[in-house]
Protein backbone atom coordinates (compact mmCIF):
# COMPACT_ATOMS: atom_id res chain seq x y z
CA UNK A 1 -18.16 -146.92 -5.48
CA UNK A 2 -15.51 -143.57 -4.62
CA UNK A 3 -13.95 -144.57 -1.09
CA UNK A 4 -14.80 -141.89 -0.06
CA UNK A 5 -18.56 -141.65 -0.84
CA UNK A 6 -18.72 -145.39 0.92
CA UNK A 7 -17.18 -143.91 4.02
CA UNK A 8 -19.80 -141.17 4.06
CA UNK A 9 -22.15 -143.36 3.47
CA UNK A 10 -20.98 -145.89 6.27
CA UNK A 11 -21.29 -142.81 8.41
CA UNK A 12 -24.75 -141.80 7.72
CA UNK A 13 -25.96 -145.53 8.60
CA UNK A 14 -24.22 -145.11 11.76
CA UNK A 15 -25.26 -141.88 12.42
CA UNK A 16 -29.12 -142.77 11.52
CA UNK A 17 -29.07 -146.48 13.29
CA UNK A 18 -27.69 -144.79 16.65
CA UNK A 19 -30.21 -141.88 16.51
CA UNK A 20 -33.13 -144.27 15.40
CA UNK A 21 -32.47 -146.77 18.55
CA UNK A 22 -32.35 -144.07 20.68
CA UNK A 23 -35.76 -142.30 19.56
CA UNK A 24 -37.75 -141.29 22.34
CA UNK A 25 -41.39 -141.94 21.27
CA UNK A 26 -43.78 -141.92 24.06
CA UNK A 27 -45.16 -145.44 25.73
CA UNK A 28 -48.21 -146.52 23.64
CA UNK A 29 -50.71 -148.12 25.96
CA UNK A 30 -51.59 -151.67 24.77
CA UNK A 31 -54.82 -152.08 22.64
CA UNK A 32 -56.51 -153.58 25.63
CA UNK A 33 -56.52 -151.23 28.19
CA UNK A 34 -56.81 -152.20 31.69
CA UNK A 35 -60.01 -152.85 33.11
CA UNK A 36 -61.22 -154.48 29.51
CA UNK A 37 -60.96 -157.37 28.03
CA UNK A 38 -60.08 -158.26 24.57
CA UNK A 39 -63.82 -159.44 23.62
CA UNK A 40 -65.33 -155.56 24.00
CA UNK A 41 -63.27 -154.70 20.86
CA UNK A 42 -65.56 -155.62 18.75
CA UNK A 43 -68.97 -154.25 18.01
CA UNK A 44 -70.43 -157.75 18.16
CA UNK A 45 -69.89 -157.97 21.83
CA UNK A 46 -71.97 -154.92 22.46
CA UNK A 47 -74.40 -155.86 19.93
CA UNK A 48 -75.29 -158.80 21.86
CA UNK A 49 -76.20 -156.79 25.26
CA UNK A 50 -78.52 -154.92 23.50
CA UNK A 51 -82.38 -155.66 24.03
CA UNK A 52 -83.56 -153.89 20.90
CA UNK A 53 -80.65 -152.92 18.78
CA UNK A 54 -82.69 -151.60 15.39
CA UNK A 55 -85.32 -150.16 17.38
CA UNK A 56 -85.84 -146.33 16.74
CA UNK A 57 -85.18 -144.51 19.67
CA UNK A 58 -86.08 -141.22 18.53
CA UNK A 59 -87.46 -139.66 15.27
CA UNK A 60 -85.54 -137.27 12.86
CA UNK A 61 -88.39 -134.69 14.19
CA UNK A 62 -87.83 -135.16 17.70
CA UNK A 63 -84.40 -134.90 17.47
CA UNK A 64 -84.44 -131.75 15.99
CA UNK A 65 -87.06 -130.86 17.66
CA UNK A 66 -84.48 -130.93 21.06
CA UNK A 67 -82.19 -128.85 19.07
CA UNK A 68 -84.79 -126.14 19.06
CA UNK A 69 -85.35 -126.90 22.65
CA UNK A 70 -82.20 -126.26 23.45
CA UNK A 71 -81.39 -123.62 21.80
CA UNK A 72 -84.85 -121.69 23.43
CA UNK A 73 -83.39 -122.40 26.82
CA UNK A 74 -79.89 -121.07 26.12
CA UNK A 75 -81.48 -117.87 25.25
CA UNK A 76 -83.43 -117.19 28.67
CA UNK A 77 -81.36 -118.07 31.74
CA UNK A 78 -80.68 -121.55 31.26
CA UNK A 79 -78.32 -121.76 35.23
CA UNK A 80 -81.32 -120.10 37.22
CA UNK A 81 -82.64 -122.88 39.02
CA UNK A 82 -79.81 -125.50 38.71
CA UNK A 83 -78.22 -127.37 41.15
CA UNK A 84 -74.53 -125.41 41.45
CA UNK A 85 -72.81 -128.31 41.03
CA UNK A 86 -73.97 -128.40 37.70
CA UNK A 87 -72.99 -125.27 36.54
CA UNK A 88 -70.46 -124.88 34.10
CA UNK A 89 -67.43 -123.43 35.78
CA UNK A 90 -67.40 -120.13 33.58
CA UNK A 91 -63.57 -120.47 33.19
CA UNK A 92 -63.95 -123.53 31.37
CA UNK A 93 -66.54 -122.47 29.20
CA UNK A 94 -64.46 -119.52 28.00
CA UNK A 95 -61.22 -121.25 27.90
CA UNK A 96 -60.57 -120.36 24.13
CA UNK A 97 -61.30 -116.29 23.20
CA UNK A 98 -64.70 -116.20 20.55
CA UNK A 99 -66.92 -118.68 23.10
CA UNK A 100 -70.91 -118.02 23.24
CA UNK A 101 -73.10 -120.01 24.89
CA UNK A 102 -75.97 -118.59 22.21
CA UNK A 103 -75.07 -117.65 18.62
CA UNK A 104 -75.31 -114.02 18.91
CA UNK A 105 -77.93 -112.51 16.45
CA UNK A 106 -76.39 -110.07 14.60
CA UNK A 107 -79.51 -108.78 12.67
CA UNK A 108 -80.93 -107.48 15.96
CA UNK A 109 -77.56 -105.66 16.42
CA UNK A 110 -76.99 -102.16 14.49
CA UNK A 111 -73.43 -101.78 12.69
CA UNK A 112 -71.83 -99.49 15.51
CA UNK A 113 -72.87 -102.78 17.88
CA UNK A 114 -71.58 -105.05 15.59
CA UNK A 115 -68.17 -102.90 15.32
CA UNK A 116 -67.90 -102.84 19.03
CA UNK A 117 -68.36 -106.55 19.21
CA UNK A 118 -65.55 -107.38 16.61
CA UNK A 119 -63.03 -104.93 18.24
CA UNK A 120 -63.44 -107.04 21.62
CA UNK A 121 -63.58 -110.44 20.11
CA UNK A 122 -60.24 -109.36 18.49
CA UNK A 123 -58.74 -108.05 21.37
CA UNK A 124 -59.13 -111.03 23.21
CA UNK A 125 -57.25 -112.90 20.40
CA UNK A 126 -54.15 -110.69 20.40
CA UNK A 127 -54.54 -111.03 24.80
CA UNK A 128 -54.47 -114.63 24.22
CA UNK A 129 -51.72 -114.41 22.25
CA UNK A 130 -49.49 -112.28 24.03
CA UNK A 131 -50.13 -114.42 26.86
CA UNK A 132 -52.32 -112.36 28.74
CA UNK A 133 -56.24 -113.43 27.98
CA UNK A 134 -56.08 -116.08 30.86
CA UNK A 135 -54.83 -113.93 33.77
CA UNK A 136 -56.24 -110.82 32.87
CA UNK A 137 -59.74 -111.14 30.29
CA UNK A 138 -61.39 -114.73 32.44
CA UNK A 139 -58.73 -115.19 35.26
CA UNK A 140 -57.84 -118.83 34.48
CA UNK A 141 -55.98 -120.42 37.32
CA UNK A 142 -55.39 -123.70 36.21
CA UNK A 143 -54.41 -122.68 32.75
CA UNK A 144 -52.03 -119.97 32.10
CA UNK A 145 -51.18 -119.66 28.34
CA UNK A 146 -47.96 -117.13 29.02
CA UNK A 147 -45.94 -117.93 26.16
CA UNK A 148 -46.03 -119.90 23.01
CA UNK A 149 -43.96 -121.63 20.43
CA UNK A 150 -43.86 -122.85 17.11
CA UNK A 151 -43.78 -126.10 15.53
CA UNK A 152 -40.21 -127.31 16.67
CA UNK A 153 -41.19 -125.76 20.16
CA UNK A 154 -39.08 -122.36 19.66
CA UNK A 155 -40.69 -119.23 21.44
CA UNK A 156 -42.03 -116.71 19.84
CA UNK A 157 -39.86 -113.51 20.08
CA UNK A 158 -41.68 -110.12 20.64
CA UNK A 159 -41.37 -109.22 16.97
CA UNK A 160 -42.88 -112.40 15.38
CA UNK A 161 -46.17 -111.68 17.69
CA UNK A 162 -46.18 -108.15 16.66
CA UNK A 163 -46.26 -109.45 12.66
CA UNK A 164 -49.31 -111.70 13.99
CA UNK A 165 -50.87 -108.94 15.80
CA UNK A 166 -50.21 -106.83 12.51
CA UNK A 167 -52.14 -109.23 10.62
CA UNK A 168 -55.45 -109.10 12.99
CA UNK A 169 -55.51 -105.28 11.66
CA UNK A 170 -57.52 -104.56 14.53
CA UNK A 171 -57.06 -100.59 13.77
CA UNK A 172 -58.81 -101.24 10.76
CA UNK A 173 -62.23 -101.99 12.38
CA UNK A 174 -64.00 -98.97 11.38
CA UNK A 175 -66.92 -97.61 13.64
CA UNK A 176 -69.52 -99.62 12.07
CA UNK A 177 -69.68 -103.34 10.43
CA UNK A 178 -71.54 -104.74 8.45
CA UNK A 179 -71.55 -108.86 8.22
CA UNK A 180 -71.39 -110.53 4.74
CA UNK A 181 -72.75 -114.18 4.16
CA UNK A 182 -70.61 -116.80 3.22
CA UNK A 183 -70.39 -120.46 3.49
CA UNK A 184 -67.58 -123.37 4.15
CA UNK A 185 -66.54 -124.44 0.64
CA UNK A 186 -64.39 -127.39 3.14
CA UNK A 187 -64.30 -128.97 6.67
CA UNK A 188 -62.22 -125.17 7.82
CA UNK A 189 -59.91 -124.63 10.54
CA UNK A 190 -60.88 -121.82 13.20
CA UNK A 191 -58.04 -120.10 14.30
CA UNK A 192 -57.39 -117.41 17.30
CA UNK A 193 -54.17 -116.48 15.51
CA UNK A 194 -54.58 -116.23 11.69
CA UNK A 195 -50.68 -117.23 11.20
CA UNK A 196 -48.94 -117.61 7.69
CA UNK A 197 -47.09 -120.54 7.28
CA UNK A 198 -48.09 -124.30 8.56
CA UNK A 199 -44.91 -124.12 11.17
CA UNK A 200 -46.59 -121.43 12.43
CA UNK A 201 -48.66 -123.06 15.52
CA UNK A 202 -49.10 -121.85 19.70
CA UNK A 203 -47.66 -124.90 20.82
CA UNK A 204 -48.73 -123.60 24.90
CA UNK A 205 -45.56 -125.37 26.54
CA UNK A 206 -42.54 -127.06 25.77
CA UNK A 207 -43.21 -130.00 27.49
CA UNK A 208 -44.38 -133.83 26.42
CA UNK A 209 -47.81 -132.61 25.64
CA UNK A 210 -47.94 -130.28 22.61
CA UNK A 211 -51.11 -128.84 21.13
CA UNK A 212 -51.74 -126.15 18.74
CA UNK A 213 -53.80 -123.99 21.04
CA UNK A 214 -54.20 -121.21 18.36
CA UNK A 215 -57.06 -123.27 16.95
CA UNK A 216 -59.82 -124.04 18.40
CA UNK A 217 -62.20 -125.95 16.21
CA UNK A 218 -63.50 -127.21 12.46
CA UNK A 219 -65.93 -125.40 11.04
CA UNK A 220 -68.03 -128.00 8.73
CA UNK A 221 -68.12 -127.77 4.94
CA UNK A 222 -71.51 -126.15 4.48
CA UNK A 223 -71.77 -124.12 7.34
CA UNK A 224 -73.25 -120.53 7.09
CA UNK A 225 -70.77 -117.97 8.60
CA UNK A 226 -71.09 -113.58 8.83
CA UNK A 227 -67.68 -112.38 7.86
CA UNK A 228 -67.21 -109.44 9.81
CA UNK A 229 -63.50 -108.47 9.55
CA UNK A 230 -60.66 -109.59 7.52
CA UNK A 231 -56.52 -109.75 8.17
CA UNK A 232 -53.82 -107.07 6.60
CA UNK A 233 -53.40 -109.49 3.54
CA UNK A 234 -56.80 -110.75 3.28
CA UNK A 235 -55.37 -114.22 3.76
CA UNK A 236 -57.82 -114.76 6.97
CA UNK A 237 -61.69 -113.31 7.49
CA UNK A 238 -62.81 -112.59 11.02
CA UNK A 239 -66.28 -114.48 11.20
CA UNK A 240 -69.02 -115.72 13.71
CA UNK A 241 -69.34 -119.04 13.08
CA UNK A 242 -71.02 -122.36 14.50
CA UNK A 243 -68.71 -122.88 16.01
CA UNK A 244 -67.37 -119.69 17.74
CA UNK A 245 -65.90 -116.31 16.59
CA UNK A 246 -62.91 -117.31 14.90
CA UNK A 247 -60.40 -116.44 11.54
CA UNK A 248 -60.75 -119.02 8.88
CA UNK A 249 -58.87 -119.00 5.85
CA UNK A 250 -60.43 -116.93 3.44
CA UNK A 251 -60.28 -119.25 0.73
CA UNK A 252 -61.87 -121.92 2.21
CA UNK A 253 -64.96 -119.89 2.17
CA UNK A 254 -67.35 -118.35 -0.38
CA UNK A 255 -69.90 -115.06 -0.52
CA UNK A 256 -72.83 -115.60 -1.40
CA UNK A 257 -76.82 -114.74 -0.53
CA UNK A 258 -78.69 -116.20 2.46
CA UNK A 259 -80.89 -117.80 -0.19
CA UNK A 260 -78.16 -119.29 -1.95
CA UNK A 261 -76.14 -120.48 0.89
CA UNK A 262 -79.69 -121.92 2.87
CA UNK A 263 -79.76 -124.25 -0.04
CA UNK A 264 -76.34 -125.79 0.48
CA UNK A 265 -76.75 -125.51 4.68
CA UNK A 266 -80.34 -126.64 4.88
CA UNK A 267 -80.87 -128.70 2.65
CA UNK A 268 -84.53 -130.54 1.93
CA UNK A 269 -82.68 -133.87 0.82
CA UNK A 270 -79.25 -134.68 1.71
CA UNK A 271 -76.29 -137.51 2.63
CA UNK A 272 -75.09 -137.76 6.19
CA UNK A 273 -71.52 -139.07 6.02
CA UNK A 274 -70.99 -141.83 8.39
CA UNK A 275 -67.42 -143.14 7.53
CA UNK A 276 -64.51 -141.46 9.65
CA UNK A 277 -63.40 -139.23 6.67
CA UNK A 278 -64.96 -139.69 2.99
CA UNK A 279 -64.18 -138.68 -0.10
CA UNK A 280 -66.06 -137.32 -3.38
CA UNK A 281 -65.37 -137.39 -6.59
CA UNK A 282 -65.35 -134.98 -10.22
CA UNK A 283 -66.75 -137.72 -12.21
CA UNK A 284 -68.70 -140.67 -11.86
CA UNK A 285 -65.27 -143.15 -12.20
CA UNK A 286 -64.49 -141.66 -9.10
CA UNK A 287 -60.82 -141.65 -9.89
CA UNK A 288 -59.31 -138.77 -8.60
CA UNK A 289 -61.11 -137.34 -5.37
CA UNK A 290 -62.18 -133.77 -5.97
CA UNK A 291 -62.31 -133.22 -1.65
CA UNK A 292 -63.32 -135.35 1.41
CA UNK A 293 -66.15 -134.78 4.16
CA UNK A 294 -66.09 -136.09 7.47
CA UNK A 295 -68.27 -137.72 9.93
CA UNK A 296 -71.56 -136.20 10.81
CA UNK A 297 -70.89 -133.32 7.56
CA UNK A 298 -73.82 -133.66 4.93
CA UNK A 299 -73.58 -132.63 1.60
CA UNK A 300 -77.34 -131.33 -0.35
CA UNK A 301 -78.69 -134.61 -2.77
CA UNK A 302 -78.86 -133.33 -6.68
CA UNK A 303 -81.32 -135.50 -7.37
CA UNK A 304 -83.27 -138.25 -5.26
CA UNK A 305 -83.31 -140.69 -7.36
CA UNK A 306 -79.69 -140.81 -7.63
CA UNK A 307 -78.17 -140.69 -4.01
CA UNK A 308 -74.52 -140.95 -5.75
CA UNK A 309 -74.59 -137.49 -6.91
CA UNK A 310 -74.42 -134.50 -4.82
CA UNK A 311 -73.96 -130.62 -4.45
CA UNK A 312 -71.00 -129.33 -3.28
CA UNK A 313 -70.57 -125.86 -2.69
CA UNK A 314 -67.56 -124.12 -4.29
CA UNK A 315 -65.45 -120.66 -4.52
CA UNK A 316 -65.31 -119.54 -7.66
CA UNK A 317 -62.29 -117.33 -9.01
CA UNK A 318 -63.64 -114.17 -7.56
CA UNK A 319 -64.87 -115.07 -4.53
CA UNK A 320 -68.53 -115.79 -5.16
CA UNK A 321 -70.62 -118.94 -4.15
CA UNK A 322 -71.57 -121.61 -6.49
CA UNK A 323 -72.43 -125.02 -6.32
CA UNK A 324 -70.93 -127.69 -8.33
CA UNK A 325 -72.03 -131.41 -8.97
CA UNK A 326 -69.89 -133.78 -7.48
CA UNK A 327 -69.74 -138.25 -7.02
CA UNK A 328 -69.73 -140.42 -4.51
CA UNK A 329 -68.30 -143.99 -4.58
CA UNK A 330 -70.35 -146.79 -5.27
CA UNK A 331 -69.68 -148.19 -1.99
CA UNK A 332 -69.21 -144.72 -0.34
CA UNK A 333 -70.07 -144.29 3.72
CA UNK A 334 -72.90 -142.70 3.91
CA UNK A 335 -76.76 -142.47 4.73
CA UNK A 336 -79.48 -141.05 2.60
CA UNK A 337 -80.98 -138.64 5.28
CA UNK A 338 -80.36 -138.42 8.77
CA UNK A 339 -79.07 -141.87 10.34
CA UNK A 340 -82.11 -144.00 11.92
CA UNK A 341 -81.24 -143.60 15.48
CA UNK A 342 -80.56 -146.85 17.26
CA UNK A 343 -78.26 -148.68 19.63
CA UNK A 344 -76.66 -150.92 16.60
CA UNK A 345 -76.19 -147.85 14.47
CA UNK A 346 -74.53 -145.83 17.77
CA UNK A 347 -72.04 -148.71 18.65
CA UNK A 348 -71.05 -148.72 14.72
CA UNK A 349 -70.19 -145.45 14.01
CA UNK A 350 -68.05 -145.35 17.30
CA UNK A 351 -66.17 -147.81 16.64
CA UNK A 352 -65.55 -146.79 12.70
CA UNK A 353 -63.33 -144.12 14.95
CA UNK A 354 -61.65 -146.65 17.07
CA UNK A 355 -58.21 -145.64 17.30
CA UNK A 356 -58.24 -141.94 16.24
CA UNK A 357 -55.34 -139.75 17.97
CA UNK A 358 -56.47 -137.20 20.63
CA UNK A 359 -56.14 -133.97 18.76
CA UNK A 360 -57.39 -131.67 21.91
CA UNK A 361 -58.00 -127.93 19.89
CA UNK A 362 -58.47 -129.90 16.28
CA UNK A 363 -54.98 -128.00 14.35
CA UNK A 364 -54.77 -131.33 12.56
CA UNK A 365 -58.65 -132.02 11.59
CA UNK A 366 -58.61 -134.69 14.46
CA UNK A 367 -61.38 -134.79 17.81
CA UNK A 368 -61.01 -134.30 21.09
CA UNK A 369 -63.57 -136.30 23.64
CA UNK A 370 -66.27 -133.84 23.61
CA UNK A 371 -66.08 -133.16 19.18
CA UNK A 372 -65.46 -136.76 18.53
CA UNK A 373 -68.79 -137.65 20.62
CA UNK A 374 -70.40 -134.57 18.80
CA UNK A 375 -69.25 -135.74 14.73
CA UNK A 376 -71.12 -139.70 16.44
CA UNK A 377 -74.57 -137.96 17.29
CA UNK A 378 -74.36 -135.37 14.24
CA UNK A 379 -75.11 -138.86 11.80
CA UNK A 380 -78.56 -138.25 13.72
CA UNK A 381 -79.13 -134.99 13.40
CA UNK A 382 -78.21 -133.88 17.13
CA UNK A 383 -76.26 -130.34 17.50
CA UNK A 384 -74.54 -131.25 20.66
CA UNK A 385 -73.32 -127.62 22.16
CA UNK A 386 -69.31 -126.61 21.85
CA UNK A 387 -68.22 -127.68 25.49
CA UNK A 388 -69.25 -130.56 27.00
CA UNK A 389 -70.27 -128.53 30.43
CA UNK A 390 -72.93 -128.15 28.63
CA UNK A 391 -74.49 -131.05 27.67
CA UNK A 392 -75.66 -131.98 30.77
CA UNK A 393 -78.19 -128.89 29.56
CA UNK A 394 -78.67 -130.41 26.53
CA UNK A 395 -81.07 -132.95 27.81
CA UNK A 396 -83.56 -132.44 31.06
CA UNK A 397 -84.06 -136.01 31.43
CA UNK A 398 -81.19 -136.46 34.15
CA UNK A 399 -80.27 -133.53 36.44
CA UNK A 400 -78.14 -135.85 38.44
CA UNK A 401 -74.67 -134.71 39.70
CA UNK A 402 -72.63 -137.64 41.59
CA UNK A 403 -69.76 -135.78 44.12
CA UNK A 404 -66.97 -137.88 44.90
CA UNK A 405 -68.26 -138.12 48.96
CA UNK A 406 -70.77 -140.31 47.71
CA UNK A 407 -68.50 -143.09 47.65
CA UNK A 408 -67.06 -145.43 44.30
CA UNK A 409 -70.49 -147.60 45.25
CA UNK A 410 -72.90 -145.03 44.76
CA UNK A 411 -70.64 -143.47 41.74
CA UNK A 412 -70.77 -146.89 39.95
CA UNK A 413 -74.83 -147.37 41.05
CA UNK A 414 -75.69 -143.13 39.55
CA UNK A 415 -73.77 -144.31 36.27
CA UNK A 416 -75.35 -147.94 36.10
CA UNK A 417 -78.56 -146.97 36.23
CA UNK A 418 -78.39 -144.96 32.66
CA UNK A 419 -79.36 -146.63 29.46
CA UNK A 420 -75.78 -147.28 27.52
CA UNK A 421 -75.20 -145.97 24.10
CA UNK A 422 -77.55 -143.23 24.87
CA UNK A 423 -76.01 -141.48 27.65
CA UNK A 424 -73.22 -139.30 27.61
CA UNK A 425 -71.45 -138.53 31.05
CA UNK A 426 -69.23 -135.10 31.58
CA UNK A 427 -66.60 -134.88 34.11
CA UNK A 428 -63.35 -132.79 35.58
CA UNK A 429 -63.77 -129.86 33.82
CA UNK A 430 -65.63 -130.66 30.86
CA UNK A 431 -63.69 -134.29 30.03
CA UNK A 432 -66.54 -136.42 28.11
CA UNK A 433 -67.61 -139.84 27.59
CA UNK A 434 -69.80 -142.31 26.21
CA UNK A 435 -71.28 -145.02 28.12
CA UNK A 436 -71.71 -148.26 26.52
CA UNK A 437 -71.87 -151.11 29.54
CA UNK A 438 -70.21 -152.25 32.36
CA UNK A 439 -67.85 -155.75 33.14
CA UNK A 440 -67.90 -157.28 36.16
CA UNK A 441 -70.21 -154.36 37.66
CA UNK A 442 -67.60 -151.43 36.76
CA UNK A 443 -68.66 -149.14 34.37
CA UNK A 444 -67.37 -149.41 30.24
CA UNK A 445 -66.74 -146.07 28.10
CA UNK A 446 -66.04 -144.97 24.88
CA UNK A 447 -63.61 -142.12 25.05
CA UNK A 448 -60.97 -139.92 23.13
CA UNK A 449 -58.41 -140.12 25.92
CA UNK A 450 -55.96 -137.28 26.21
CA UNK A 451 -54.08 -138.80 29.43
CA UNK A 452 -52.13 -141.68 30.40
CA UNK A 453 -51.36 -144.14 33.50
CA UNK A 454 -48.25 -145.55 35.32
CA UNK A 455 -47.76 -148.95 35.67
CA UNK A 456 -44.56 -150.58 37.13
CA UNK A 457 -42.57 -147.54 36.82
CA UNK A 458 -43.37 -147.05 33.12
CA UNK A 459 -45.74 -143.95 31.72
CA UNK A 460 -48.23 -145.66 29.11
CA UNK A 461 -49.98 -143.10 27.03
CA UNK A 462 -53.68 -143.50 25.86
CA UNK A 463 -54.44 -140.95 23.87
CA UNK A 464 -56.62 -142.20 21.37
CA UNK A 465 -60.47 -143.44 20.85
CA UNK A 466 -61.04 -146.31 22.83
CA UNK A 467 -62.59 -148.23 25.59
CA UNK A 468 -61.52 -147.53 29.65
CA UNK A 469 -62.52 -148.35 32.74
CA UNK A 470 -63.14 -145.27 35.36
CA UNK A 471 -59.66 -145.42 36.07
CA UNK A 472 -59.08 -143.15 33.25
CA UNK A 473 -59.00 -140.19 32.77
CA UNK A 474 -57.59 -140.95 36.90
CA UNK A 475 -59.44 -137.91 37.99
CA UNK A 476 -63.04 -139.31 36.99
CA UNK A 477 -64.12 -140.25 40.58
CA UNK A 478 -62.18 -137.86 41.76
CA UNK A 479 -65.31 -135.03 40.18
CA UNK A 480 -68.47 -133.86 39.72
CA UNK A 481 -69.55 -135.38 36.97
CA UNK A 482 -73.43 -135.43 35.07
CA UNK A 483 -74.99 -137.19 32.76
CA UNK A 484 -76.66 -136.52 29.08
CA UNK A 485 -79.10 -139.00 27.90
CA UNK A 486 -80.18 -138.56 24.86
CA UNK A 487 -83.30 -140.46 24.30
């Protein structure tokens, strides 16, 4: 070897070996947190506690059947008689810009109405962007999204917002709209900022904690949207969506009729995928995957007599819907029709996510607490609401709110005395969890963690899907917290 290319080689390995052992990653908390023991990490343990593991708690039809429930309260005024306590703190609820509590029915709007809706739903993405949507649009205290940054945590300068803000083409809203129908050809990003380039985030500080806060959700493959705008280059489309107003990449989506897409949304038979992230195939060797689906997605059934096969729906060259034939794996993890609802099948989906970063606004197709609890109960055909203030609404069955002058007695007795694996309980702000049981009389959850805890001077960071003790997040007893039970 040239002397001199062993010299810069003998550099770079000193160089690399001095920066690598003095990487700062961030404290990983050990697999068993504290408060649990190493038993609960398996779904066998929690199997055993159960009295009736396979029973059916509730039928397909009832299930849905509380989805329409739901939804009819939403619509009237759902806060009337509620305890306060209760009551979702409205700057919670409207954290992100595009929030609804009810879809907003855009066939009972005319064009102009629609037009005026768009303009403000824009607006309050270029105010959030420019830093201003918290202080001056909802009047966020606790959250003030001033500036943001991008991937390597550089500010944007005032012309790199104004290219963004050119892209919204919010002077191109004309005085009337009218929506088109399209569908998710893919599990799709929705975005506040339609940006250009994958560097192109709104990390929200430049601190330890970084989240893309210029996204706000997945929109599921399948999912009717109304396009009702779309960015200078048409890379984006402004829709109303499941999931929220939002810009989604435009060709992750395809136009189509309501019949057409109905077919691919609503399907008569279907599979329910109930493996973390699963892929399908272009042929039946299932070789090379053709695109993946993720938990609680479902994909229409071509035939029923062959529960390998399915319908996918697809964007053809110019734009237009059509659905394509596409395989599953032999051994592929999924259920013919909705999930039978019972304790066993609960405990095993959440622990098929066992592990799973925190992804708080979903930039990188992860969950948060409240969407990864959501993507569980989808496998059953629940449609848990956007913000987890809310699911306490989702089910009547207990209007109890615990306050923290109650006493860590009476908090421990309120959160007891629900069924596990069918209760959800909501806390701090909207912070979600799934109980499952208790150890030595202190309550067990499932939960995508987002926080951490010091112990002996040392910062240990959760952040992931696991099991804790009330003791995370540390503000749990420190709330208001409800309950949803779902049964």
């Amino acid at each position: 070897m040239n002397p001199k290319n062993l010299s810069l080689s003998l550099i770079f390995i000193l160089m690399f070996g001095a920066y690598a052992a003095n990487a700062d990653f961030y404290g990983r908390a050990p697999e068993v947190l504290p408060g649990t023991i190493a038993e609960m990490y398996t779904t066998a343990f929690w199997i055993a506690k159960m009295k009736a593991p396979d029973q059916v708690i509730l039928s397909s039809s009832a299930i849905l059947a509380m989805n329409d429930s739901y939804r009819s309260r939403m619509k009237a005024d759902p806060f009337k008689d509620a305890d306060k306590d209760r009551i979702p703190n409205q700057s919670d609820l409207n954290r992100w810009p595009g929030r609804y509590i009810v879809l907003p029915d855009l066939a009972s709007m005319t064009p102009v109405q629609v037009s005026a809706a768009v303009k403000e739903e824009v607006g309050k993405d270029i105010n959030f962007m420019r830093g201003k949507y918290s202080k001056n649009v909802i009047g966020l205290k606790s959250v003030e999204f001033k500036e943001f940054g991008n991937m390597l945590a550089i500010r944007y300068t005032d012309w790199e917002l104004d290219r963004f803000e050119k892209e919204m083409a919010a002077d191109t809203i004309g005085g009337s709209v009218t929506p088109l129908d399209a569908v998710t050809v893919c599990d799709a990003r929705l975005r506040i900022v339609p940006t250009f380039t994958p560097e192109q985030v709104g990390l929200m500080e430049n601190g330890k904690a970084r989240w893309d806060v210029w996204n706000v959700n997945v929109v599921r493959i399948g999912s009717p949207v109304s396009v009702l705008h779309h960015s200078r280059s048409g890379g984006y489309v402004f829709v109303l969506s499941p999931e929220g107003y939002g810009w989604i990449k435009t060709e992750e989506l395809a136009f189509g009729s309501k019949a057409e897409i109905s077919k691919l949304s609503r399907p008569a038979s279907f599979v329910v995928c109930t493996g973390d992230r699963v892929p399908y195939y272009s042929d039946e060797t299932c070789t090379y995957a053709g695109g993946w689906f993720r938990l609680g997605d479902r994909l229409p059934l071509v035939s029923k007599s062959n529960p390998r096969l399915v319908a996918i729906p697809f964007r053809k060259a110019d734009g237009k819907l059509s659905s394509e034939k596409a395989w599953l794996a032999k051994d592929a993890d999924v259920s013919v029709g909705w999930l039978p609802y019972t304790r066993r099948n609960v405990i095993t989906l959440a622990f098929k996510m066992m592990g799973n970063p925190y992804d708080w606004s979903m930039a990188w197709y992860g969950r948060n607490h409240e969407t990864t609890v959501r993507d569980l109960f989808a496998c059953f055909g629940f449609e848990l609401p956007f913000n987890a203030e809310l699911f306490t609404f989702f089910s009547n069955n207990n209007k109890r709110v615990v306050r923290p002058d109650e006493g860590k007695a009476e908090q421990y007795k309120a959160i007891l005395a629900n069924e596990p694996f069918l209760t959800i309980y909501t806390c701090g702000g909207g912070h979600c969890s799934l109980f499952i049981g208790e150890n030595n009389g202190e309550p067990i959850v499932m939960d995508t963690n987002g926080y951490g805890y010091d112990k002996d001077g040392i910062r240990y960071e959760i952040r992931r899907w696991t099991l804790t003790d009330t003791s995370q997040p540390e503000y749990f007893l420190k709330t208001n917290f409800t309950f949803c039970e779902l049964k």
